[in-house]
Protein backbone atom coordinates (compact mmCIF):
# COMPACT_ATOMS: atom_id res chain seq x y z
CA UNK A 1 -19.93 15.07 -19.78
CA UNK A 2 -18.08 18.41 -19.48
CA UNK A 3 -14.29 19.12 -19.25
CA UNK A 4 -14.88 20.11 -15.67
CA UNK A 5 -16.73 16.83 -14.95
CA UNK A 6 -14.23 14.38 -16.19
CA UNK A 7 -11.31 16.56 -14.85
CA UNK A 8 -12.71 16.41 -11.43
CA UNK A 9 -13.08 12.72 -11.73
CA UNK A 10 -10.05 12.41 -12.68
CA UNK A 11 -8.54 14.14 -9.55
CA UNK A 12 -10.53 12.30 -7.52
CA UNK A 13 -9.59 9.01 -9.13
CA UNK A 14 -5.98 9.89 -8.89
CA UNK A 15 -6.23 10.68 -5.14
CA UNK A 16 -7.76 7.28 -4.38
CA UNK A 17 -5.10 5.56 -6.33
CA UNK A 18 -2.38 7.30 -4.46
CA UNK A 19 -3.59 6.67 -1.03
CA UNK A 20 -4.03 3.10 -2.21
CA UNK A 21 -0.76 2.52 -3.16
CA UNK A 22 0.55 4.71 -0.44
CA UNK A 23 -1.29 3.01 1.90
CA UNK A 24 0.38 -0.83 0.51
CA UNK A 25 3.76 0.58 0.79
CA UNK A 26 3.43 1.21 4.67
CA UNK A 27 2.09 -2.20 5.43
CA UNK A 28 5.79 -2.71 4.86
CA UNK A 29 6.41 -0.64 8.13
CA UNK A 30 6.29 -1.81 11.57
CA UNK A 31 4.21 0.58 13.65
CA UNK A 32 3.95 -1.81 16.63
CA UNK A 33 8.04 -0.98 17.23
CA UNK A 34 7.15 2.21 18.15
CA UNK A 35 3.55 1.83 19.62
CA UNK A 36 2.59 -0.28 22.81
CA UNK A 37 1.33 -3.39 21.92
CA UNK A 38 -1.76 -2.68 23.52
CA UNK A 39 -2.24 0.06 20.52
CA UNK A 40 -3.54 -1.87 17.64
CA UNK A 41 -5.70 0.53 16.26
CA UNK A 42 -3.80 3.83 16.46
CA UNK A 43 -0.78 1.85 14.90
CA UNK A 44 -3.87 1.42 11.88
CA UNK A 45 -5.44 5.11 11.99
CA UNK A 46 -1.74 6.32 12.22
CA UNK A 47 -1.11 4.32 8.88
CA UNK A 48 -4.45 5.60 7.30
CA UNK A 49 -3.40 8.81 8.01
CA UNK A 50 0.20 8.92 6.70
CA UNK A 51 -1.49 7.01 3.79
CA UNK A 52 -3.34 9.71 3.35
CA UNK A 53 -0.54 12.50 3.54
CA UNK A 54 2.13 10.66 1.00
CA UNK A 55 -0.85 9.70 -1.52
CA UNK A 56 -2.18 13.25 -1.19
CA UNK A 57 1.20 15.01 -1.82
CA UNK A 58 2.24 12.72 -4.80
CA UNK A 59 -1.24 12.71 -6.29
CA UNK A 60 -1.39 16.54 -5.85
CA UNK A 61 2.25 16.38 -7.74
CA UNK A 62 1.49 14.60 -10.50
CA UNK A 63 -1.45 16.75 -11.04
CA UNK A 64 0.30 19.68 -11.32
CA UNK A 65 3.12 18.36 -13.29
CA UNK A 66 0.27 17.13 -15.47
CA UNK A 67 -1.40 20.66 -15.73
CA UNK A 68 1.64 22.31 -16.20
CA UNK A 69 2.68 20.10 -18.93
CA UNK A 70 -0.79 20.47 -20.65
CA UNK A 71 -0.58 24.62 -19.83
CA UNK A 72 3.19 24.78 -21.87
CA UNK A 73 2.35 22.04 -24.72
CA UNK A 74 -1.40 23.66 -25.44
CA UNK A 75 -1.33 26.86 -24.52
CA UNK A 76 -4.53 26.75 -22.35
């Protein structure tokens, strides 16, 4: 596999794993205080979708704290 294969995996792997875990930490959240109870599922999309913001934004971090490390140590 090429460098651009595996790095793309990589960044997609990373994204998953961050919306995962982002995704875990807001089940600690209670949407239904500020949603009618009669709102179920846009309490859930509205958890998929800030899921999908915070592990986003940290994955995207990492990755270029990861690139930038890798562009200072090897020059490339």
């Amino acid at each position: 596999m090429s460098s651009v294969t595996i790095t793309a995996l990589f960044t997609i792997l990373c994204h998953l794993a961050f919306i995962y875990l982002s995704y875990q930490v807001l089940d600690v959240i209670r949407f239904d205080v500020f949603l009618h109870s009669h709102q179920e599922g846009k309490a859930r999309l509205l958890r998929l979708l800030l899921a999908i913001a915070i592990g986003f934004g940290g994955s995207s971090f990492l990755l270029s704290i990861i690139n930038n490390l890798s562009s200072i140590f090897f020059g490339l």
